[in-house]
C-alpha atoms as a PDB file:
ATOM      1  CA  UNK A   1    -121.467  45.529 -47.649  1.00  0.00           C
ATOM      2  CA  UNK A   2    -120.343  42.614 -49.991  1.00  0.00           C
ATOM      3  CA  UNK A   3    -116.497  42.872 -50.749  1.00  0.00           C
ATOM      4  CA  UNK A   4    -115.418  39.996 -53.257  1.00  0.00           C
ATOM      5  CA  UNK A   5    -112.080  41.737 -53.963  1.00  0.00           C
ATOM      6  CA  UNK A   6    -109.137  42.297 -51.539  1.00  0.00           C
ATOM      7  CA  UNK A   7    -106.672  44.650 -52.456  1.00  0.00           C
ATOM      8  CA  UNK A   8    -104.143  47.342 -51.732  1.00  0.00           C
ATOM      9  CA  UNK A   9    -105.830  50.184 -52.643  1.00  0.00           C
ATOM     10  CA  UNK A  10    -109.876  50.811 -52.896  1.00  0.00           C
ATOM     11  CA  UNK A  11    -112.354  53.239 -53.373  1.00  0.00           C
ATOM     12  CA  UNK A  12    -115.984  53.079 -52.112  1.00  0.00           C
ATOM     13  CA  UNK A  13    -119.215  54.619 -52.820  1.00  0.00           C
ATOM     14  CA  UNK A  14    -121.969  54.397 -51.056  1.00  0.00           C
ATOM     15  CA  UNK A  15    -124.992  55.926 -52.247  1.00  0.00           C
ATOM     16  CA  UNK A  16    -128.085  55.781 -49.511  1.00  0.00           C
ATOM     17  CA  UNK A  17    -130.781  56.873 -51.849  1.00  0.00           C
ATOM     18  CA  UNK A  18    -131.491  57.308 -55.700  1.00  0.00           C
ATOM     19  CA  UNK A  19    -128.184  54.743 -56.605  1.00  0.00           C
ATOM     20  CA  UNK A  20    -127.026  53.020 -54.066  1.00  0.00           C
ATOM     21  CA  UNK A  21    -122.671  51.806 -55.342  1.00  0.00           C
ATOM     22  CA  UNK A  22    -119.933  50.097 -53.647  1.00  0.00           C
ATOM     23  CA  UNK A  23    -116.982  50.738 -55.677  1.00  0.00           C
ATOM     24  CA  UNK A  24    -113.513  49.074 -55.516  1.00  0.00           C
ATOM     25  CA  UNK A  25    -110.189  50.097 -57.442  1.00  0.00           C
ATOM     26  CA  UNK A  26    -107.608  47.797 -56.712  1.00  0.00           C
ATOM     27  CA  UNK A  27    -105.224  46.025 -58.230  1.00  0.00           C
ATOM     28  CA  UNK A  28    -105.412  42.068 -59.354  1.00  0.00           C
ATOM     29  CA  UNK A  29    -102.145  41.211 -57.484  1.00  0.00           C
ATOM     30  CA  UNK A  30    -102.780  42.533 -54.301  1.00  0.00           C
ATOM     31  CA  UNK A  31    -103.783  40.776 -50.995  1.00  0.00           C
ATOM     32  CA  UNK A  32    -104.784  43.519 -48.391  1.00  0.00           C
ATOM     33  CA  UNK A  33    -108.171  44.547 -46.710  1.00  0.00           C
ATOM     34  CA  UNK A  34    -109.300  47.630 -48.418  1.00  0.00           C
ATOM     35  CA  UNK A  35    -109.292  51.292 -47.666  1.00  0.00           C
ATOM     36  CA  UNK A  36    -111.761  53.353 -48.740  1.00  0.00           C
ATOM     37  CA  UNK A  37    -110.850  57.026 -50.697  1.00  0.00           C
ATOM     38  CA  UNK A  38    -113.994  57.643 -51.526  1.00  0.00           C
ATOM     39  CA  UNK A  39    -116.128  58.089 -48.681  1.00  0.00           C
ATOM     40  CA  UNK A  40    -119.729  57.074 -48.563  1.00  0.00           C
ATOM     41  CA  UNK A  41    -122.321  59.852 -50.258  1.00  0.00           C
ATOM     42  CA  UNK A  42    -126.072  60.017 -51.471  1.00  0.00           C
ATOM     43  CA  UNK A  43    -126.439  60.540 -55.100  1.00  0.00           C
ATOM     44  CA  UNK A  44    -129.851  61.598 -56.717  1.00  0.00           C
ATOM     45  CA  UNK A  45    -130.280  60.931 -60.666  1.00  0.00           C
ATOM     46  CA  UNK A  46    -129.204  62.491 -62.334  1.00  0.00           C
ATOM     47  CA  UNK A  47    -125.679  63.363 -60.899  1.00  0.00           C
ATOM     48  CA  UNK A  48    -122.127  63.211 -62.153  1.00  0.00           C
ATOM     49  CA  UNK A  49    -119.859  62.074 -59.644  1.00  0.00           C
ATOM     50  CA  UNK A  50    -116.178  62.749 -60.404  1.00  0.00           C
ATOM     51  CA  UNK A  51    -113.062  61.662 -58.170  1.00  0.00           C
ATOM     52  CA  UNK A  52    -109.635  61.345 -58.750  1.00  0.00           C
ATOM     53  CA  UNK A  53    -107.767  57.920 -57.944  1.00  0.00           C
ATOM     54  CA  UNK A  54    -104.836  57.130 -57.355  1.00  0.00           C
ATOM     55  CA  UNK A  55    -103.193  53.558 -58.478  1.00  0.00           C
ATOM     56  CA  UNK A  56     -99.777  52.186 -57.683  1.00  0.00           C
ATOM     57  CA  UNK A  57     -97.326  51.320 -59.752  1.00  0.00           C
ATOM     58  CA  UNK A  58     -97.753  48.146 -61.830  1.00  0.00           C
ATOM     59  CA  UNK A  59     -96.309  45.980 -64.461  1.00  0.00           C
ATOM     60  CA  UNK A  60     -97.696  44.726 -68.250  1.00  0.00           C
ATOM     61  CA  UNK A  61     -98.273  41.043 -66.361  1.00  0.00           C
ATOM     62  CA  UNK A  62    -100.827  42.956 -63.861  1.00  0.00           C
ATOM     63  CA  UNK A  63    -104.423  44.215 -64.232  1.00  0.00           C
ATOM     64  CA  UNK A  64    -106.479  47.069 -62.612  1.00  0.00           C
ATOM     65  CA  UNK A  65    -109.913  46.339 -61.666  1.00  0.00           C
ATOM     66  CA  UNK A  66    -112.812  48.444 -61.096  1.00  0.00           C
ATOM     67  CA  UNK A  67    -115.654  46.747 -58.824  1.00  0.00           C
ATOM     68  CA  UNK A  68    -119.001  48.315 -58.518  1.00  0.00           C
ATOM     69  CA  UNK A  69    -122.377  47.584 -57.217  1.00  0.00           C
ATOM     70  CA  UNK A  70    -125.404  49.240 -57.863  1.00  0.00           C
ATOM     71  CA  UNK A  71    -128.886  49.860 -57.550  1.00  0.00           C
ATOM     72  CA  UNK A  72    -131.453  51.747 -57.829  1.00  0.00           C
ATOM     73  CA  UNK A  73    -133.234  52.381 -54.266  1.00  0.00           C
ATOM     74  CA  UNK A  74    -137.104  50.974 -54.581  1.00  0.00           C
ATOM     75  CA  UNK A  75    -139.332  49.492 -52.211  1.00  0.00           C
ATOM     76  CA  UNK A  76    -139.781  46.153 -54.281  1.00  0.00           C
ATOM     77  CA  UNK A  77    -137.946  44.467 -56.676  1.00  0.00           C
ATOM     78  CA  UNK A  78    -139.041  46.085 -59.668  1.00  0.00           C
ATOM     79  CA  UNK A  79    -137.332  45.526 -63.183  1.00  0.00           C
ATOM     80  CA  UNK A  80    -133.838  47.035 -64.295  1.00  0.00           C
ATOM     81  CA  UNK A  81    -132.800  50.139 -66.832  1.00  0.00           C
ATOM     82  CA  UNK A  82    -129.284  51.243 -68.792  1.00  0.00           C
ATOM     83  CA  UNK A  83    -128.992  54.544 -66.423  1.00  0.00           C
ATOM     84  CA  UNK A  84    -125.581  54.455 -65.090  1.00  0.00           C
ATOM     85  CA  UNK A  85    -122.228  55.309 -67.333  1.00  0.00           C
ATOM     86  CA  UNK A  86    -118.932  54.748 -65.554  1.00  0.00           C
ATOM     87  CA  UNK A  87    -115.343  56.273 -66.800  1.00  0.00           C
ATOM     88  CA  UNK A  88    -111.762  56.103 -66.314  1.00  0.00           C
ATOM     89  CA  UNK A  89    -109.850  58.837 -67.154  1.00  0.00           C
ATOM     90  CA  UNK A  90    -112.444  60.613 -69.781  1.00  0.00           C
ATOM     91  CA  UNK A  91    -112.817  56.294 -71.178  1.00  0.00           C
ATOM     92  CA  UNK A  92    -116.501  55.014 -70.970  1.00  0.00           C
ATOM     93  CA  UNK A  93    -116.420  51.007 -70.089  1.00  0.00           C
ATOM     94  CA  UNK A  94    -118.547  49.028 -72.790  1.00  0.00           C
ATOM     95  CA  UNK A  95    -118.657  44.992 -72.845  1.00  0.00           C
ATOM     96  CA  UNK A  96    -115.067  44.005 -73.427  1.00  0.00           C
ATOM     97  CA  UNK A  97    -114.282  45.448 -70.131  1.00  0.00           C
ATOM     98  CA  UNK A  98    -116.257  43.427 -68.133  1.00  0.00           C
ATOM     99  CA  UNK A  99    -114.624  40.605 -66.494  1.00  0.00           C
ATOM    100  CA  UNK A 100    -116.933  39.315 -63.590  1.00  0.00           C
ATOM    101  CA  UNK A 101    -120.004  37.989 -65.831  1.00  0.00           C
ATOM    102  CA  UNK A 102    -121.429  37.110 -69.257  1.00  0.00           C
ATOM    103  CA  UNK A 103    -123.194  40.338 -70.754  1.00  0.00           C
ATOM    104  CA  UNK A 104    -126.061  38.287 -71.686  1.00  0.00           C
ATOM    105  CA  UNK A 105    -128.548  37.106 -68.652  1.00  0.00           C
ATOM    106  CA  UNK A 106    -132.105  35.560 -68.134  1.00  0.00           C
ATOM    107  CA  UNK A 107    -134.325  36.452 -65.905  1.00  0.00           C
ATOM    108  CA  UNK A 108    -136.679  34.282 -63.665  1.00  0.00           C
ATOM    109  CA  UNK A 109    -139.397  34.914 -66.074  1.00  0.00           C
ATOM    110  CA  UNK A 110    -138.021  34.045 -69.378  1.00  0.00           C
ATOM    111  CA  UNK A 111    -136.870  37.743 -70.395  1.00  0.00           C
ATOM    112  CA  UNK A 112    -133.448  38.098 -71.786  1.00  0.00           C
ATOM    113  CA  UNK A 113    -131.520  41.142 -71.188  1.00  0.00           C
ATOM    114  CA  UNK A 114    -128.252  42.393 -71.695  1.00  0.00           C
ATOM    115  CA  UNK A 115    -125.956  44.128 -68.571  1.00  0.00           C
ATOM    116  CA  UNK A 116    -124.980  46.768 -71.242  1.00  0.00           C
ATOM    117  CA  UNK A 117    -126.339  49.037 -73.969  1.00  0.00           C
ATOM    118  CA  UNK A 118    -123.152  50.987 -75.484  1.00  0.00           C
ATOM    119  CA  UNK A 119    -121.599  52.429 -72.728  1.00  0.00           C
ATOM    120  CA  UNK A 120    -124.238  52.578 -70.202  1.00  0.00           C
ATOM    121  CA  UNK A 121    -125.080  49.832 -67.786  1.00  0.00           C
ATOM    122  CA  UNK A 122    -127.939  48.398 -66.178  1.00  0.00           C
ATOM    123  CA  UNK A 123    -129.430  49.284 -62.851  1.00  0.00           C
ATOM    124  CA  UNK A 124    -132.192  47.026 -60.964  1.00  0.00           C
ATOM    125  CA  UNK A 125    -134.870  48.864 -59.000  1.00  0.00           C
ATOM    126  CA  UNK A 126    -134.148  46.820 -55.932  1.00  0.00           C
ATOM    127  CA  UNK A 127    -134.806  47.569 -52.204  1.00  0.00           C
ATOM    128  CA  UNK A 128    -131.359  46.140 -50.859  1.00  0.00           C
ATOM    129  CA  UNK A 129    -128.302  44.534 -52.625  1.00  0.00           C
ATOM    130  CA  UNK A 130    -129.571  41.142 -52.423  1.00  0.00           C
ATOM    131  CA  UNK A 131    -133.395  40.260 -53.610  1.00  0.00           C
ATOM    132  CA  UNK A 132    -132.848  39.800 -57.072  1.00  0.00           C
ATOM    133  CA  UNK A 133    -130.289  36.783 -55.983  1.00  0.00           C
ATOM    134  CA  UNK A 134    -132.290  35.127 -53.275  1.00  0.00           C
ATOM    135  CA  UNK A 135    -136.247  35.672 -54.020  1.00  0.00           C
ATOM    136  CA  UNK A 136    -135.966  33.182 -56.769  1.00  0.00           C
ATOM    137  CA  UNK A 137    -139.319  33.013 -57.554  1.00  0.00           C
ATOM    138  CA  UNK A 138    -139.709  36.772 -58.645  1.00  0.00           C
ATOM    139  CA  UNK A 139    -140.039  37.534 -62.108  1.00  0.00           C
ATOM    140  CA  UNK A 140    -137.575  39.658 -61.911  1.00  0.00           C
ATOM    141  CA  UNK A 141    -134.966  37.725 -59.843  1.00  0.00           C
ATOM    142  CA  UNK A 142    -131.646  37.035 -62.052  1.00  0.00           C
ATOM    143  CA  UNK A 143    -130.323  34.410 -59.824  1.00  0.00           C
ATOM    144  CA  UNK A 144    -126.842  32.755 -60.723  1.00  0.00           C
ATOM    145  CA  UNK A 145    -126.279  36.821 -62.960  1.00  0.00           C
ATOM    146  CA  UNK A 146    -124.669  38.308 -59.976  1.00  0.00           C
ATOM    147  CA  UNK A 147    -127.038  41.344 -60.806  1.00  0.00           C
ATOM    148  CA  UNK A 148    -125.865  44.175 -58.818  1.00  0.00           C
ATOM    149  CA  UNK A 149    -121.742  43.440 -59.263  1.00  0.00           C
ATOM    150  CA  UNK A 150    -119.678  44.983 -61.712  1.00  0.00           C
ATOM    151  CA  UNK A 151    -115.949  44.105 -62.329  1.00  0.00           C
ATOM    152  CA  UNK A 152    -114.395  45.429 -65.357  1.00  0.00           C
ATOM    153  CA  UNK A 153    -110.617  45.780 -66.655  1.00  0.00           C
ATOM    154  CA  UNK A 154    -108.902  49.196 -66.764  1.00  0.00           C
ATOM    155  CA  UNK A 155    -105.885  48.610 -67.171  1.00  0.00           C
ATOM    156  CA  UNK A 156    -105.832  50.131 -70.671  1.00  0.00           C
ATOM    157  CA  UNK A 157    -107.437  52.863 -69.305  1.00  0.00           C
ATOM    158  CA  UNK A 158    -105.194  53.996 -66.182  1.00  0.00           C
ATOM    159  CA  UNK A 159    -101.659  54.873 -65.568  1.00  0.00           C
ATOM    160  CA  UNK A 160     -99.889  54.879 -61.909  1.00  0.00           C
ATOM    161  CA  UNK A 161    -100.214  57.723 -60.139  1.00  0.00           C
ATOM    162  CA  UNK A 162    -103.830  60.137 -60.444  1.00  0.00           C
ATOM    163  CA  UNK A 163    -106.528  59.033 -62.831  1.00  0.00           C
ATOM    164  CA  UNK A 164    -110.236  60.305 -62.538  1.00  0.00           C
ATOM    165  CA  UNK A 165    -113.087  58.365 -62.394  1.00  0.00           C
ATOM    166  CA  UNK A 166    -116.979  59.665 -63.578  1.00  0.00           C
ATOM    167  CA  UNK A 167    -119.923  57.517 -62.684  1.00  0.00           C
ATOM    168  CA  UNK A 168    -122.997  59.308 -64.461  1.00  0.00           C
ATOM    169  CA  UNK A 169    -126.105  58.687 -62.521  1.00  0.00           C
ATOM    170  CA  UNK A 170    -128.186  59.096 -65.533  1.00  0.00           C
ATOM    171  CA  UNK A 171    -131.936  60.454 -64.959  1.00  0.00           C
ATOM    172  CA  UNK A 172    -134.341  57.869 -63.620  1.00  0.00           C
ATOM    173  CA  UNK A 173    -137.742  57.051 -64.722  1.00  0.00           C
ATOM    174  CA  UNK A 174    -140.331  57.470 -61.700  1.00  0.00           C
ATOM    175  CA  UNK A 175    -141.756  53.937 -62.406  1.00  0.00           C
ATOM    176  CA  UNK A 176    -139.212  50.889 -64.074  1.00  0.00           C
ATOM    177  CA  UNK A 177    -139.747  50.496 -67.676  1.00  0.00           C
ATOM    178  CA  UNK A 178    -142.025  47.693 -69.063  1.00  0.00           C
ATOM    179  CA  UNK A 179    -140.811  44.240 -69.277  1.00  0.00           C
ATOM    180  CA  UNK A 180    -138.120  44.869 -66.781  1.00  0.00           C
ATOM    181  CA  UNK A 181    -137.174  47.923 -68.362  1.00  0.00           C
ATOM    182  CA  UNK A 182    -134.977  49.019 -71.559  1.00  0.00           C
END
């Protein structure tokens, strides 16, 4: 599983079918392998999966950071859809939270798209964490977008101690939507 992030404290997901996450909590400031308090889990849409998390104690010159990747489980690579909402403490992350990429991406074959639509965020039909990166010549490849990873800023959102975290698996159409999906 791809890990970018090192830090003190983590949390992963792993869903096997429907979504498949990796999810990190850690903070910025932090230099330790990860631990995961969230063990791994399948997750059919639609599903509400709600944990509690715990942070340590931090200062105003530190961030939190949420890491997540995601995917929708499908045999091909197969186009993309808004069908997964994530929150922090009852606070659903939009645009200005995200931190790891623009909001705004092309795909191989000219379509533009946008990683967000309010407070939902989008989800390739992919059959691994990796195709839409390396099978450049896909139409629906979004090499260079970093497709399935997700880091945003909580900080606003959190306090030390026990915060809960929702990721809404949000129903899933049987086929991808046209045009990469909407």
């Amino acid at each position: 599983m791809k890990n970018d992030m090192r830090l003190s404290r983590s949390a992963r997901l792993m869903a096997i079918a429907g979504f498949g996450w990796l999810a990190t909590l850690g903070t910025a400031w932090a230099a330790a392998a990860p631990q995961p308090i969230i063990p791994a889990l399948t997750s059919l849409a639609p599903a509400k999966i709600r944990r509690g998390l715990t942070v340590p104690p931090f200062g105003a010159e530190h961030q939190v950071r949420l890491s997540l990747e995601s995917r929708i489980a499908w045999k091909t690579l197969a186009g993309s859809n808004p069908w997964i909402r994530v929150a922090v403490n009852g606070n659903f992350l939009t645009k200005q939270d995200l931190l790891n990429k623009r909001d705004e991406f092309r795909l191989r074959s000219g379509l533009d798209g946008t990683w967000s639509h309010g407070d939902r965020w989008r989800v390739l039909y992919s059959p691994d964490f990796e195709q839409a990166v390396k099978d450049v010549n896909h139409p629906h490849a979004c090499p260079g977008g970093d497709p399935y990873h997700y880091v945003w800023n909580i900080t606003p959102y959190v306090q030390p101690g026990k915060n809960r975290l929702l990721i809404d698996n949000l129903q899933v159409l049987a086929k991808p939507g046209p045009r990469g999906g909407r």
